[in-house]
Protein backbone atom coordinates (compact mmCIF):
# COMPACT_ATOMS: atom_id res chain seq x y z
CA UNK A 1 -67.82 51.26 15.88
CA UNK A 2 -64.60 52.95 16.30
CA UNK A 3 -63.02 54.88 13.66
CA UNK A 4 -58.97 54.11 12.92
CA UNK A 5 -56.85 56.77 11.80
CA UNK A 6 -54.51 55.74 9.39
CA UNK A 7 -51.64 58.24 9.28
CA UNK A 8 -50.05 58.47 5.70
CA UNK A 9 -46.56 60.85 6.62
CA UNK A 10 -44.33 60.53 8.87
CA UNK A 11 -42.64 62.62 11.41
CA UNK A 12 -39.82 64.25 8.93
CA UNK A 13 -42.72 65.41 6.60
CA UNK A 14 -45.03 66.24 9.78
CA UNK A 15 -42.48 69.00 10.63
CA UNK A 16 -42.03 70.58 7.34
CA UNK A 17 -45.88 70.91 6.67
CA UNK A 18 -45.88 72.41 10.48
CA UNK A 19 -43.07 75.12 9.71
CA UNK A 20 -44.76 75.99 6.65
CA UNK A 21 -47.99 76.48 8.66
CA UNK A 22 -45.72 78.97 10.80
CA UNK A 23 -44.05 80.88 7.80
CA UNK A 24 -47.07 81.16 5.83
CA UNK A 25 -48.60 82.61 8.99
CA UNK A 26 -45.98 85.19 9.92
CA UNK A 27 -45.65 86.16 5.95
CA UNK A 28 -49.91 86.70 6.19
CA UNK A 29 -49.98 88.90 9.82
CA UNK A 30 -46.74 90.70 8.03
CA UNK A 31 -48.46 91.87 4.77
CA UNK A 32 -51.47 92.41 6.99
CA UNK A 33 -49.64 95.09 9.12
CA UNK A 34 -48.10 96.45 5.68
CA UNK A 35 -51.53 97.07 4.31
CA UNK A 36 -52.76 98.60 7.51
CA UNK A 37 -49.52 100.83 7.89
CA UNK A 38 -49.64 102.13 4.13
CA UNK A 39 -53.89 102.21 4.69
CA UNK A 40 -54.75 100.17 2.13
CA UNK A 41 -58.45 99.62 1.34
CA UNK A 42 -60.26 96.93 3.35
CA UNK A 43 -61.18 95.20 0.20
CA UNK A 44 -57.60 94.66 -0.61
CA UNK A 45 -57.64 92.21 2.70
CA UNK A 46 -59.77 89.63 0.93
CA UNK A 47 -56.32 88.53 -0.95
CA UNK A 48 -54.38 87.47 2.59
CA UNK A 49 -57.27 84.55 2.67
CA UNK A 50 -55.01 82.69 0.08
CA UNK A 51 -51.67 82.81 2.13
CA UNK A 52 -54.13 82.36 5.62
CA UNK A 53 -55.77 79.40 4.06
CA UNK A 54 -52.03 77.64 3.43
CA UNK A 55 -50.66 78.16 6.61
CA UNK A 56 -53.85 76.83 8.30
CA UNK A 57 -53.82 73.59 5.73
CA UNK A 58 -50.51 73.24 7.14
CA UNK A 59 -51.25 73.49 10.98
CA UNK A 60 -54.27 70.76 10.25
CA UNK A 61 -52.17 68.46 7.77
CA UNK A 62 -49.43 68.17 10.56
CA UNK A 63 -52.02 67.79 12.75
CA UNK A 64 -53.43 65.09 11.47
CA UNK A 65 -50.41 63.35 9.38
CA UNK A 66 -52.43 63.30 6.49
């Protein structure tokens, strides 16, 4: 049996969860490089999963049009 994907945004919305895939990415690899220029402890690094785990929701929600 074949599966239907039932997309529930459109195209305007698409592109706005895409770019803030994109900015949430550039603001994680930015802090990242902050931390390791100012050599913050490794531990601290377990925060960037937040901002990481946004912009990847928004790659896959764009994705997907869900």
């Amino acid at each position: 049996m074949e599966q239907v994907k039932i997309e529930n945004i459109g195209p305007k919305e698409s592109r706005k969860r895409l770019i803030l895939g994109i900015f949430m990415l550039i603001i994680t690899i930015g802090v990242l490089i902050i931390m390791i220029m100012v050599d913050m402890g490794r531990l601290w690094r377990i925060f960037l999963l937040i901002p990481f785990t946004m912009s990847m929701l928004g790659f896959l929600q764009a994705k997907e049009k869900t």
